[in-house]
Protein backbone atom coordinates (compact mmCIF):
# COMPACT_ATOMS: atom_id res chain seq x y z
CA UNK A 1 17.48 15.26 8.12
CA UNK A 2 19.32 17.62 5.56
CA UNK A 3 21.98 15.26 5.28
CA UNK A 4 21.75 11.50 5.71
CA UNK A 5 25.59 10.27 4.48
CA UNK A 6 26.47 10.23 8.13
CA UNK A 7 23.45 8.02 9.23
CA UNK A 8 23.91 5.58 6.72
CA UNK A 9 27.55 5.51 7.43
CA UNK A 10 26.77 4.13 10.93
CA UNK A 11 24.09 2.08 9.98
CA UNK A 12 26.58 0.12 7.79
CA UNK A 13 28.86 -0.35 10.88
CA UNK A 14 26.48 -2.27 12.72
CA UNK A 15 26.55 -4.62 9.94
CA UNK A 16 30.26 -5.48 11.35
CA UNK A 17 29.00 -5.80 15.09
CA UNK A 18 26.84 -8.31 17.28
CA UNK A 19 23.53 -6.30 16.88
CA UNK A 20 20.98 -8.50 15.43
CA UNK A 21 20.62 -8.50 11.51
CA UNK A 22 17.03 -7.90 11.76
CA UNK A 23 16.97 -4.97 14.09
CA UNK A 24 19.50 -3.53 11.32
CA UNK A 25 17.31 -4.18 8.73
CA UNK A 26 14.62 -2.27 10.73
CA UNK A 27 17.22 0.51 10.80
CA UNK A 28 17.72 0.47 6.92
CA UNK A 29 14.05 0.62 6.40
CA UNK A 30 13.26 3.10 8.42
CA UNK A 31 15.95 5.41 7.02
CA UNK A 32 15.02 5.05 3.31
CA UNK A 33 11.35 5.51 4.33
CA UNK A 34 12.40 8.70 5.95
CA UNK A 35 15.04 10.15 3.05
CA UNK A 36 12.49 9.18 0.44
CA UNK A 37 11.30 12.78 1.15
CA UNK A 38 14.07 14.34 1.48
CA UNK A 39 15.42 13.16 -1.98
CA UNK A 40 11.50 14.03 -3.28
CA UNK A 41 11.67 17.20 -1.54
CA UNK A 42 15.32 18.06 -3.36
CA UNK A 43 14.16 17.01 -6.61
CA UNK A 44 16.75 14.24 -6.53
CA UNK A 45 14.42 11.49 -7.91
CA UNK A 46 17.23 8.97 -9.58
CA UNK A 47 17.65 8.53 -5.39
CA UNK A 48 14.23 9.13 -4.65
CA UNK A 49 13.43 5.42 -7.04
CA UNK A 50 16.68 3.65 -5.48
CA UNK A 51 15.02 3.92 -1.58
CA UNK A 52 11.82 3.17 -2.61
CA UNK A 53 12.96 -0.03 -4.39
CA UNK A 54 15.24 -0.43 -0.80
CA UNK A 55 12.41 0.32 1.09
CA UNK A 56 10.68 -2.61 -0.25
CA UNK A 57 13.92 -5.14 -0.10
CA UNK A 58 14.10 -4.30 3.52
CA UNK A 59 10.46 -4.68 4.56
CA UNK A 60 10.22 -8.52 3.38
CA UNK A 61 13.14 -9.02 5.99
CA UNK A 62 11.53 -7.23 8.95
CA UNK A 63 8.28 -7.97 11.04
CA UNK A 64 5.57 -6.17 10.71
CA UNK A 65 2.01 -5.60 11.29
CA UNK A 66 -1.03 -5.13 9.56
CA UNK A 67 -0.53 -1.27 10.95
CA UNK A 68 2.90 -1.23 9.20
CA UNK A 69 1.80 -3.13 6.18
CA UNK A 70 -0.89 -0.12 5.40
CA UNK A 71 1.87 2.34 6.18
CA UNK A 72 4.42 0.83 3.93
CA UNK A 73 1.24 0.22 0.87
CA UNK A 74 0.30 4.02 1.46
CA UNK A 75 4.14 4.87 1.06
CA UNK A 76 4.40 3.08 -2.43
CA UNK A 77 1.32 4.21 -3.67
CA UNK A 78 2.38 7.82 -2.57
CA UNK A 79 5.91 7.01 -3.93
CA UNK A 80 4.40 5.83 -7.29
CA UNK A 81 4.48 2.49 -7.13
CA UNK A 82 0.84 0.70 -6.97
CA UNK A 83 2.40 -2.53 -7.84
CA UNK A 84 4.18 -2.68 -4.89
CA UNK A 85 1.61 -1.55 -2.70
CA UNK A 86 -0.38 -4.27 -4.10
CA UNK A 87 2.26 -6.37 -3.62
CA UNK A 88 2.60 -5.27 0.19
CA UNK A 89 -1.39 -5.90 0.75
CA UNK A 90 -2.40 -9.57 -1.48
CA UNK A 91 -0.96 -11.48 1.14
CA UNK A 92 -2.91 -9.77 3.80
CA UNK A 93 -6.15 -10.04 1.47
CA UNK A 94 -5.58 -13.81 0.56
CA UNK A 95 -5.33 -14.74 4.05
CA UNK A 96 -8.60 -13.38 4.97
CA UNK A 97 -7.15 -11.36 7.74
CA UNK A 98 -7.25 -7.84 7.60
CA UNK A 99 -8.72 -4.83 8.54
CA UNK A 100 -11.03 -2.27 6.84
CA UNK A 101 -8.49 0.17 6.17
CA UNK A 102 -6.42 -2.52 4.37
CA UNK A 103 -9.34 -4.01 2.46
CA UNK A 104 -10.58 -0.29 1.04
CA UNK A 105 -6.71 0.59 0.17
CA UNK A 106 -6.60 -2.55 -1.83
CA UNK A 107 -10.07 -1.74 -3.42
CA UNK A 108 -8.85 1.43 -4.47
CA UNK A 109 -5.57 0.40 -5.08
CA UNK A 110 -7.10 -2.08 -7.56
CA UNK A 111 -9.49 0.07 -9.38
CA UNK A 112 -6.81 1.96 -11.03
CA UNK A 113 -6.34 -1.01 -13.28
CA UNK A 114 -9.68 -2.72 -14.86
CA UNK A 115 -7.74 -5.84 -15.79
CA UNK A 116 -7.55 -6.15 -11.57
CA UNK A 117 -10.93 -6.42 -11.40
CA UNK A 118 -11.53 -9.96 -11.86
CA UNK A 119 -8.06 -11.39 -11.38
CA UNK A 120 -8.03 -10.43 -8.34
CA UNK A 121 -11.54 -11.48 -6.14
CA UNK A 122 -12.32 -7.67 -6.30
CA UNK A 123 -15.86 -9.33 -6.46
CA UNK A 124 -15.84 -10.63 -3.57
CA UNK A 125 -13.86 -7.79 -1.73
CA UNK A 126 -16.24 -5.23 -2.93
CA UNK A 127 -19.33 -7.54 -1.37
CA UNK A 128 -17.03 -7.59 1.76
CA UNK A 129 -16.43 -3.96 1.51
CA UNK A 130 -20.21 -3.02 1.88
CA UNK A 131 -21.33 -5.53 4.47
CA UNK A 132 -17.84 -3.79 6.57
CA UNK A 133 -19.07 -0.11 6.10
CA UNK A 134 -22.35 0.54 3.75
CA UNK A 135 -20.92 4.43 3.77
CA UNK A 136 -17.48 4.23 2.99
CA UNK A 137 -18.14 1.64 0.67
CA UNK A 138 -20.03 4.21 -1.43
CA UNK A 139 -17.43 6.59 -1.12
CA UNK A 140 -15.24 4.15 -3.34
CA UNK A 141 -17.69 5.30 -6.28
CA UNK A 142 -17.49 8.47 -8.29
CA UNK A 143 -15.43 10.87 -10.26
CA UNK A 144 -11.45 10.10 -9.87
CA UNK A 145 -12.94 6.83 -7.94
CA UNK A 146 -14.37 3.70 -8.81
CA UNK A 147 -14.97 3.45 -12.65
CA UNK A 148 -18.78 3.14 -13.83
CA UNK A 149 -17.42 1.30 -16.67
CA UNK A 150 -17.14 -1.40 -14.04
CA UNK A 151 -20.83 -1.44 -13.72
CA UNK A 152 -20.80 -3.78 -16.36
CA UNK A 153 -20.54 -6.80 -14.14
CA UNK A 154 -24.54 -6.90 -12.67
CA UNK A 155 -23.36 -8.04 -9.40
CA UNK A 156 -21.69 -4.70 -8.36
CA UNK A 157 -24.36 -2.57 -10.33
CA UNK A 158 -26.81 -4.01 -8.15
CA UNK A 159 -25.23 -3.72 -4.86
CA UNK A 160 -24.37 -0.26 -5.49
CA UNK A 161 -27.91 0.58 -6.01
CA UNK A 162 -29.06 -1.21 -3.06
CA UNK A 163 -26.76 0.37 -1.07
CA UNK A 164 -25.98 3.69 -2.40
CA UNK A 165 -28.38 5.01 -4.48
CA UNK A 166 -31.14 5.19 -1.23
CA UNK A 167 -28.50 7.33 0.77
């Protein structure tokens, strides 16, 4: 899309018609998640922060699944905006239902921040986290990763020697 005016033009149209409000919401999110680039790409970045912050107004009003949830937390985090991302996943995480992919973003996601560490179960996620995949679980560790300073709490010292340090 080089220019998106006339798209949002007749996405604002449908506001005035009988198509359901929620399948136009889909249509609003799925056009900021797709000029996001475009504005990135074009240096425009004053437009770049006003569809991200749409992007995640519109994505509370559609449904999604735990596919689109990842999507939309990878989008953020690309876009910037960790908070939101984590904002996108802790319901996911506090329900208990997720998948892997969701529970290593948040890990990750997480680790950026040592104050998250024991606000937010990362405990009990990381414990999770290596009973789910042993190897990818030791992947979260390293330089640009998982901070060592975090090796202060036993608990994950420990595991990550049991489970890491043999490989």
């Amino acid at each position: 899309v080089s220019n998106p005016d006339p798209i949002i033009k007749n996405i604002k149209t449908l506001f005035n018609t009988k198509v359901d409000k929620k399948m136009v919401n889909q249509l609003y999110l799925n056009y900021y998640l797709l000029v996001t680039d475009l504005y990135k790409k074009n240096q425009k970045y004053k437009y770049r922060d006003d569809a991200v912050g749409l992007v995640k107004k519109y994505y509370k009003t559609v449904e999604a699944t735990q596919k689109d949830y990842l999507i939309l937390a990878n989008y953020f985090n690309t876009n910037g905006r960790t908070d939101y991302a984590l904002e996108v996943l802790q319901p996911l995480i506090e329900s208990g239902e997720y998948s892997e992919d969701i529970l290593f973003l948040y890990l990750t996601l997480n680790m950026n921040d040592f104050s998250n560490y024991e606000k937010n179960s990362i405990p009990s996620l990381m414990k999770k986290a290596n009973e789910m995949n042993k190897d990818r679980f030791c992947k979260l560790f390293g330089v640009d990763k998982v901070k060592f300073s975090l090796f202060k709490n036993e608990e994950l010292k420990k595991m990550y020697c049991e489970s890491c340090l043999s490989q």
